[in-house]
C-alpha atoms as a PDB file:
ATOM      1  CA  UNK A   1      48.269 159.511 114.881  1.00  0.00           C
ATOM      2  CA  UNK A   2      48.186 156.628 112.402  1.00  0.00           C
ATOM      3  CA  UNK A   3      51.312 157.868 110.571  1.00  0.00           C
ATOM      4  CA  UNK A   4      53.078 157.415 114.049  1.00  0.00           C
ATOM      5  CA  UNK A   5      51.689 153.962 115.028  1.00  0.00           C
ATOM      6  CA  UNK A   6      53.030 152.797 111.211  1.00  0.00           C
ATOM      7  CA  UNK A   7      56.122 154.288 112.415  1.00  0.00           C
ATOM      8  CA  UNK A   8      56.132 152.951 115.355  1.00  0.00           C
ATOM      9  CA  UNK A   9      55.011 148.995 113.527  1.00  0.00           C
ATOM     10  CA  UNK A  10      57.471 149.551 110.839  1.00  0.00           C
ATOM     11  CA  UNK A  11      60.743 149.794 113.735  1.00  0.00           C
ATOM     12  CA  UNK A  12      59.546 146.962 115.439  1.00  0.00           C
ATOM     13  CA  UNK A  13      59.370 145.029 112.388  1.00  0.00           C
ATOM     14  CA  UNK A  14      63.159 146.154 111.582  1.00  0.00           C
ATOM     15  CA  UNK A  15      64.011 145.220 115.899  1.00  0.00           C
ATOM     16  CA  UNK A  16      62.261 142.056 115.552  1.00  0.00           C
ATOM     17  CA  UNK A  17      64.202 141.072 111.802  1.00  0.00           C
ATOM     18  CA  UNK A  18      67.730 142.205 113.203  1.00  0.00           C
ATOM     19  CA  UNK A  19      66.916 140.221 116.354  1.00  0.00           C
ATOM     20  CA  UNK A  20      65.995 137.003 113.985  1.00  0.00           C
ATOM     21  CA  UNK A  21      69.433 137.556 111.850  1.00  0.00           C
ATOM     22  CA  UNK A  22      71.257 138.249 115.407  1.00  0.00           C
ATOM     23  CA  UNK A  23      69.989 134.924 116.355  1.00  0.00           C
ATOM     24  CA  UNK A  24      71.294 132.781 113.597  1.00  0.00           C
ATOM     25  CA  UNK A  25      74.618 131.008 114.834  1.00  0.00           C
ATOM     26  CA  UNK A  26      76.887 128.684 113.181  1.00  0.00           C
ATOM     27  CA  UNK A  27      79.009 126.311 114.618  1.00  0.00           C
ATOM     28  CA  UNK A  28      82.169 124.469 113.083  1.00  0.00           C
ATOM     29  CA  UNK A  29      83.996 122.097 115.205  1.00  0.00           C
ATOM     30  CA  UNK A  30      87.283 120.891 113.621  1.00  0.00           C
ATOM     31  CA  UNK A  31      87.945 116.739 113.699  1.00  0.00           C
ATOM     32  CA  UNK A  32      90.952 114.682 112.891  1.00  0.00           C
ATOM     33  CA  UNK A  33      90.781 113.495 108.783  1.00  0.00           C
ATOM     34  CA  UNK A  34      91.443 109.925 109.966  1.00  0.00           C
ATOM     35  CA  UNK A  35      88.127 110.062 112.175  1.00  0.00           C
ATOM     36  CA  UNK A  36      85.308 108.461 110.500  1.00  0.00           C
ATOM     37  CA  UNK A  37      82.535 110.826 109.749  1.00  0.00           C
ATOM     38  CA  UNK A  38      79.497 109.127 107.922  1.00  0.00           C
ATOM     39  CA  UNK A  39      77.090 111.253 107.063  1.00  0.00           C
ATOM     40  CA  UNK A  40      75.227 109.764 104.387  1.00  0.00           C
ATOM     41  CA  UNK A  41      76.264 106.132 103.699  1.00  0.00           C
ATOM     42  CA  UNK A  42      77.322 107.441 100.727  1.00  0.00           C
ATOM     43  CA  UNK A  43      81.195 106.692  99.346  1.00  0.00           C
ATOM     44  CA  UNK A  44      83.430 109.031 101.230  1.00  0.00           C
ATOM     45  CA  UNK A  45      87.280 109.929 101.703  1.00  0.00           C
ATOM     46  CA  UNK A  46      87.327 107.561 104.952  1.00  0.00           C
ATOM     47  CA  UNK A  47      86.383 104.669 102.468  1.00  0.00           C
ATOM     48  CA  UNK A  48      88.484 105.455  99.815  1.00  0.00           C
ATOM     49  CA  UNK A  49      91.681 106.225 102.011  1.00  0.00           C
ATOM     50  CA  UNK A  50      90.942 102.390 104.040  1.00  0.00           C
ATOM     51  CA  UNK A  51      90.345 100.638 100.440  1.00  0.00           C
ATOM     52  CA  UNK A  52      93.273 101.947  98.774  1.00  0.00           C
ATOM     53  CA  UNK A  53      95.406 101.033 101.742  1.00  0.00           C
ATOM     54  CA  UNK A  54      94.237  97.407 102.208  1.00  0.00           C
ATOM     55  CA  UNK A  55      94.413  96.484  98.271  1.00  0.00           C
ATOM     56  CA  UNK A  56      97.726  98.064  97.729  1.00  0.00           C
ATOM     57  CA  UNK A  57      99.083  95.906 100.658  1.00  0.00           C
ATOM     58  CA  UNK A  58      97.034  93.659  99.310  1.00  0.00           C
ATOM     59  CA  UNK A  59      99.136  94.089  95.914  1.00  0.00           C
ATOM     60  CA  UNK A  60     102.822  94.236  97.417  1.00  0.00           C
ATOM     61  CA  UNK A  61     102.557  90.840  99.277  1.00  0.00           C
ATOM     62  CA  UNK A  62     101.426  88.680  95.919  1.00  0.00           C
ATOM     63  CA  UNK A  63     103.828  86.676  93.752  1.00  0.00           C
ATOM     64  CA  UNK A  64     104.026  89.100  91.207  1.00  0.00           C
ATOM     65  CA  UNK A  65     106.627  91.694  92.686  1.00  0.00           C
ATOM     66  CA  UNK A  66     109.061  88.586  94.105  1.00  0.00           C
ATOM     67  CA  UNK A  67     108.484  87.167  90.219  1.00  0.00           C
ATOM     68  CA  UNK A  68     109.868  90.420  88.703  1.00  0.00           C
ATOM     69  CA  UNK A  69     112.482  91.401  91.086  1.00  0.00           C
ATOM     70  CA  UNK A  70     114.079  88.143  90.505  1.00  0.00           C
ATOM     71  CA  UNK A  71     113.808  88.092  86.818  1.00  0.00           C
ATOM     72  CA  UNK A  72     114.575  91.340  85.814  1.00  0.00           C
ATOM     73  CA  UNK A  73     116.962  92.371  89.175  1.00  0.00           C
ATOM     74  CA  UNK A  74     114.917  95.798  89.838  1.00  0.00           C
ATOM     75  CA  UNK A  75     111.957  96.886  91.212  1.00  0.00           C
ATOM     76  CA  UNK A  76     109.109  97.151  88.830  1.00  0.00           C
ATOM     77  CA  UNK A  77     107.655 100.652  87.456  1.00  0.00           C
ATOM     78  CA  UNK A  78     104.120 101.076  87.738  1.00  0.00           C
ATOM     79  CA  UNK A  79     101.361 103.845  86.779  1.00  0.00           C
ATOM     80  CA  UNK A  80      97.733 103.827  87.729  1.00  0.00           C
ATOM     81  CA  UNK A  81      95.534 104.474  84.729  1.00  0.00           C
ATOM     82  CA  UNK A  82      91.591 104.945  84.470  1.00  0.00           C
ATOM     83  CA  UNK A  83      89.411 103.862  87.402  1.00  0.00           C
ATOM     84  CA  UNK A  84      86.262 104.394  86.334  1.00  0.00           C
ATOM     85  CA  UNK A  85      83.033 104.943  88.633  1.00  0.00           C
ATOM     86  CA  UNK A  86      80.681 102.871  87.561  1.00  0.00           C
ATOM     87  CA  UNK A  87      78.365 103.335  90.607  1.00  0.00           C
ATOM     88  CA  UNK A  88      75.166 105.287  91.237  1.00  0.00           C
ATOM     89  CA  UNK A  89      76.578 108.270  92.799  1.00  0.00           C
ATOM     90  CA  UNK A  90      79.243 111.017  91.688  1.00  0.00           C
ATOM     91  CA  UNK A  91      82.680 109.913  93.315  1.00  0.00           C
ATOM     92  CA  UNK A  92      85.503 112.112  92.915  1.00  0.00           C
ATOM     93  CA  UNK A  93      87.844 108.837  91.880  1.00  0.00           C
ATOM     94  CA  UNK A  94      90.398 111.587  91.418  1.00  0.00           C
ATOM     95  CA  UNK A  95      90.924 111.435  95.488  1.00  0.00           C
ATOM     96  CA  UNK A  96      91.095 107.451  95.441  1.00  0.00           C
ATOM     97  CA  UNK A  97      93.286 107.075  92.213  1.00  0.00           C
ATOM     98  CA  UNK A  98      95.833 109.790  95.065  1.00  0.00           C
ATOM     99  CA  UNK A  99      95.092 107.557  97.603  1.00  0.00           C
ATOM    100  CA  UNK A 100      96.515 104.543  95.748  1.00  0.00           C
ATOM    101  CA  UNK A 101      99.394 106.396  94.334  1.00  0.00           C
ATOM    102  CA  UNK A 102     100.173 107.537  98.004  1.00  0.00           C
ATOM    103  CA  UNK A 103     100.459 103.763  99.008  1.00  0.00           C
ATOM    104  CA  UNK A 104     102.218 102.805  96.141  1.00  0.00           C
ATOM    105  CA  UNK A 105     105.315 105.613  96.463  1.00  0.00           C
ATOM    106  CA  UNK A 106     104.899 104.938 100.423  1.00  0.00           C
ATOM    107  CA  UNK A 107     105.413 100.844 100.175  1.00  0.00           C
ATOM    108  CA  UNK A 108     108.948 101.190  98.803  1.00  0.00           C
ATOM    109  CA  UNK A 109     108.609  98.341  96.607  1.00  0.00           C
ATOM    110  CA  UNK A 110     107.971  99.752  93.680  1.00  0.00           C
ATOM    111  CA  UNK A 111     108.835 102.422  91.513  1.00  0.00           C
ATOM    112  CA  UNK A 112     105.991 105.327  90.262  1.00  0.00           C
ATOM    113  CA  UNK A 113     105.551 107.227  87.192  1.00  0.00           C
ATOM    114  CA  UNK A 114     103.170 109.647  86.490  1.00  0.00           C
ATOM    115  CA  UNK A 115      99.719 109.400  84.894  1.00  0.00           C
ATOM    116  CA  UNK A 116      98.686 110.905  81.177  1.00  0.00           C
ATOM    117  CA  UNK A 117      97.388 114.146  82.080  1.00  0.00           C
ATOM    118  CA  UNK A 118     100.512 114.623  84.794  1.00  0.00           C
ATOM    119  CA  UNK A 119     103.032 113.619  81.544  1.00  0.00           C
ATOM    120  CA  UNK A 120     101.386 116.066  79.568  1.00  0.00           C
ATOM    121  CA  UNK A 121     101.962 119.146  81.591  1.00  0.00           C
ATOM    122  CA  UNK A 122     105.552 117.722  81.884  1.00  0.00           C
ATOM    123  CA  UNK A 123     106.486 117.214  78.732  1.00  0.00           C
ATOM    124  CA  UNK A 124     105.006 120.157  77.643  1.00  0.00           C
ATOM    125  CA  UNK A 125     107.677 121.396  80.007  1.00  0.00           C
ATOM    126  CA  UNK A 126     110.573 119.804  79.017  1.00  0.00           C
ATOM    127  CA  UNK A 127     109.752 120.624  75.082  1.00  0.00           C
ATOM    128  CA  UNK A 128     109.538 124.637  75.924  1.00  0.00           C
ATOM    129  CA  UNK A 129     113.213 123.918  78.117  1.00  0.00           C
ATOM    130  CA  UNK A 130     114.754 122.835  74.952  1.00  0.00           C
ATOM    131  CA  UNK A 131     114.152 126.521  73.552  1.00  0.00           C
ATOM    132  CA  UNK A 132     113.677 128.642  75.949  1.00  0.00           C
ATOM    133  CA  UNK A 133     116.459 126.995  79.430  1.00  0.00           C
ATOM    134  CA  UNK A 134     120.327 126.954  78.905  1.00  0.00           C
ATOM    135  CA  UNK A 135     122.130 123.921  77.611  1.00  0.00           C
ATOM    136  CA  UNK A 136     123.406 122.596  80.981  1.00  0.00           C
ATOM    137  CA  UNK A 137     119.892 122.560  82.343  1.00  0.00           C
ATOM    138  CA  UNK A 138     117.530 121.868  80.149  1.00  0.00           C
ATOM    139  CA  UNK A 139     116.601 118.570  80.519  1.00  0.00           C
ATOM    140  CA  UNK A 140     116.628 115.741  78.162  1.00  0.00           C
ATOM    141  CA  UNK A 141     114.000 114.029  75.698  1.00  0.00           C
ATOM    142  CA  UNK A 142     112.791 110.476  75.155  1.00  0.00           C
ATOM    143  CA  UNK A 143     114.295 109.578  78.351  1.00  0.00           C
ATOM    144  CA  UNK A 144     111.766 109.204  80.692  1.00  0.00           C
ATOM    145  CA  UNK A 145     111.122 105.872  82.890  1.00  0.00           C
ATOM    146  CA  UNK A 146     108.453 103.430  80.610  1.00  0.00           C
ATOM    147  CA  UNK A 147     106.157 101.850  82.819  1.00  0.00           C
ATOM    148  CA  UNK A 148     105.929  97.844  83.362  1.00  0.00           C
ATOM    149  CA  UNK A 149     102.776  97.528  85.233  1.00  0.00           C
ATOM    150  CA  UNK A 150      99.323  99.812  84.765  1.00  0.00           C
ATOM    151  CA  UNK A 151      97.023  99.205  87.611  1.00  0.00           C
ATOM    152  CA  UNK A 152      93.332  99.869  86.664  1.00  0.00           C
ATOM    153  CA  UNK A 153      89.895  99.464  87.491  1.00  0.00           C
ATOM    154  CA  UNK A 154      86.445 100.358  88.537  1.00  0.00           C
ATOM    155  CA  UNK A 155      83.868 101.271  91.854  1.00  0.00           C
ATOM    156  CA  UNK A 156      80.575  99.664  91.329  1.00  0.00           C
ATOM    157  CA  UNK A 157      77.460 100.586  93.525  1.00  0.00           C
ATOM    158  CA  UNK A 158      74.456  98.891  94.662  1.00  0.00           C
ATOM    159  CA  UNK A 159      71.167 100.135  96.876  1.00  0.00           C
ATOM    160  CA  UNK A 160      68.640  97.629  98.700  1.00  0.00           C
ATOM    161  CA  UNK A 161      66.100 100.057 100.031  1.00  0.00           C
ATOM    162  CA  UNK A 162      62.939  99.765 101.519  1.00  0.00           C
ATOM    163  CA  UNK A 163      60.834 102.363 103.110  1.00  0.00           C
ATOM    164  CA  UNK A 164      63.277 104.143 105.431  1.00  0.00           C
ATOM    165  CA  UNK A 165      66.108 101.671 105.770  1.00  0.00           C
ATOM    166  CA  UNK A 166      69.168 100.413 103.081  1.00  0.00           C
ATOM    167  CA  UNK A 167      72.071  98.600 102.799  1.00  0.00           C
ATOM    168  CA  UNK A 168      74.613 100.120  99.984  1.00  0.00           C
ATOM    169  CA  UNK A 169      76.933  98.095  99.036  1.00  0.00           C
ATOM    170  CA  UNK A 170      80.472  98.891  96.896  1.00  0.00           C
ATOM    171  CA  UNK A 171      82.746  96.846  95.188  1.00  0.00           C
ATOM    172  CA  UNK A 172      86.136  98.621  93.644  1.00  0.00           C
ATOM    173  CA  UNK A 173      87.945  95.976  91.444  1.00  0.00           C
ATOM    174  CA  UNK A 174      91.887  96.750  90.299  1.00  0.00           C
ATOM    175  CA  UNK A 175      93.626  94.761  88.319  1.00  0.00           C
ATOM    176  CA  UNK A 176      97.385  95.108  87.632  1.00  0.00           C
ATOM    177  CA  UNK A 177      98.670  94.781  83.906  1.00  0.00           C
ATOM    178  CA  UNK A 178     101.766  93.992  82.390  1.00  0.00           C
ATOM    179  CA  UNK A 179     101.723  96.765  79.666  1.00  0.00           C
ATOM    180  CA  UNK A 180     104.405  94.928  76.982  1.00  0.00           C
ATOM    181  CA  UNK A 181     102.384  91.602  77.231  1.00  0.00           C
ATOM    182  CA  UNK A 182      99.099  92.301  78.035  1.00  0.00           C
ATOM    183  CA  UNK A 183      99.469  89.643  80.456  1.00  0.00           C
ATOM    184  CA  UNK A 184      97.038  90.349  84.055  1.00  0.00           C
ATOM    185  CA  UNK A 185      99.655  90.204  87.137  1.00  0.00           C
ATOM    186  CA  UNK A 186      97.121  90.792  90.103  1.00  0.00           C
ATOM    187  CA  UNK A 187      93.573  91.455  90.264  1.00  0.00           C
ATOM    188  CA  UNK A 188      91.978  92.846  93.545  1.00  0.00           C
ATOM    189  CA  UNK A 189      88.618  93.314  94.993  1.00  0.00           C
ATOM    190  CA  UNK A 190      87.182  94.994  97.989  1.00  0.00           C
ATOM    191  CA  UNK A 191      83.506  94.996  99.008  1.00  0.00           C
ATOM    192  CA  UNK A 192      82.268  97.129 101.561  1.00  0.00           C
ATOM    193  CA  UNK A 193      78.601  97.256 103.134  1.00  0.00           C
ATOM    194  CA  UNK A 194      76.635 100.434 105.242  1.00  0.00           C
ATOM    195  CA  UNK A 195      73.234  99.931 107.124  1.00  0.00           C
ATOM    196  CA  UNK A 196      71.744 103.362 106.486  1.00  0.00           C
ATOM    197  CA  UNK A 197      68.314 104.650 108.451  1.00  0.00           C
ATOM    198  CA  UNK A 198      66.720 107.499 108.538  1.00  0.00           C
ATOM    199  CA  UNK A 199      63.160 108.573 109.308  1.00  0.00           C
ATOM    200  CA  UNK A 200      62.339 110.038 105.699  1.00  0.00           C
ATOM    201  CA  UNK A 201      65.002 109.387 102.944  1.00  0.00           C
ATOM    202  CA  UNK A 202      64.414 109.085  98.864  1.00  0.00           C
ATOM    203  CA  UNK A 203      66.472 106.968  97.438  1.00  0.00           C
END
């Protein structure tokens, strides 16, 4: 008799665990990338994408570019070097130094060369073409595009908090630089500022 009440316990133990797992849904709902999604307050793709845009148009209307053009009768090369993150948080500036490549390429005004670590993949390419690709293809060496300009930079971070409310503030800084002379061209700044609440947050 008790063997078969255990039993009995034991099976309604499994129902009632299978039931619980049954019960566990998951729900993903799909939104556009340009709709803002703010989770956190923290730095996100939505701020990088809107920063990048409005400092790069920012950067095409000054009177650098009209200087050049006229002077040297072409439109400058530029590359985007190291933008550091010099904030509080771990930001992928990978995604924002794309971003301001994107606008760069996009604005027409200028021309783009790659960055170091994208140059040494290719000319690790171009080296193994001289020995192992046939004459008529293999592509030449010491002939690539120098750079004028090298845009850099740095996204700073800042957190007011008290009890359950914050403001975090960011500030990216670029500044564009004329690589034969040292000389700054351009130098940028956008700030942005988030109210964040929540009922219990560490931060």
């Amino acid at each position: 008799m008790k063997k078969r009440i255990i039993s009995v316990m034991i099976i309604t133990i499994v129902i009632f665990m299978f039931a619980g797992c049954a019960s566990t849904t998951r729900t993903v709902t799909r939104v556009s990338v340009e709709e803002v999604a703010d989770q956190s307050g923290n730095w996100n793709d939505t701020d990088s994408r809107l920063v990048a845009e409005q400092m790069i148009k920012d950067l095409m209307y000054r009177s650098w570019l009209q200087d050049f053009v006229l002077e040297e009768d072409r439109k400058p090369v530029l590359v985007v070097g190291t933008i550091r993150n010099l904030s509080s948080e771990h930001i992928q500036s990978e995604t924002f130094i794309k971003d301001i490549e994107r606008e760069l390429i996009n604005s027409g005004k200028v021309k783009f060369v790659a960055g170091n670590k994208e140059r040494t993949e290719v000319r690790k390419e171009r080296l193994e073409q001289q020995s192992y690709a046939s004459d008529e293809t293999a592509k030449r060496l010491a002939v690539e595009s120098g750079a004028d300009f090298m845009l850099q930079g740095g996204i700073k971070s800042n957190i007011d908090a008290s009890g359950s409310k914050a403001v975090k503030f960011y500030q990216v800084d670029l500044e564009l630089v004329n690589v034969e002379s040292n000389e700054k061209v351009w130098i940028g700044s956008k700030e942005i500022k988030k109210y964040v609440k929540k009922s219990k947050m560490k931060w």
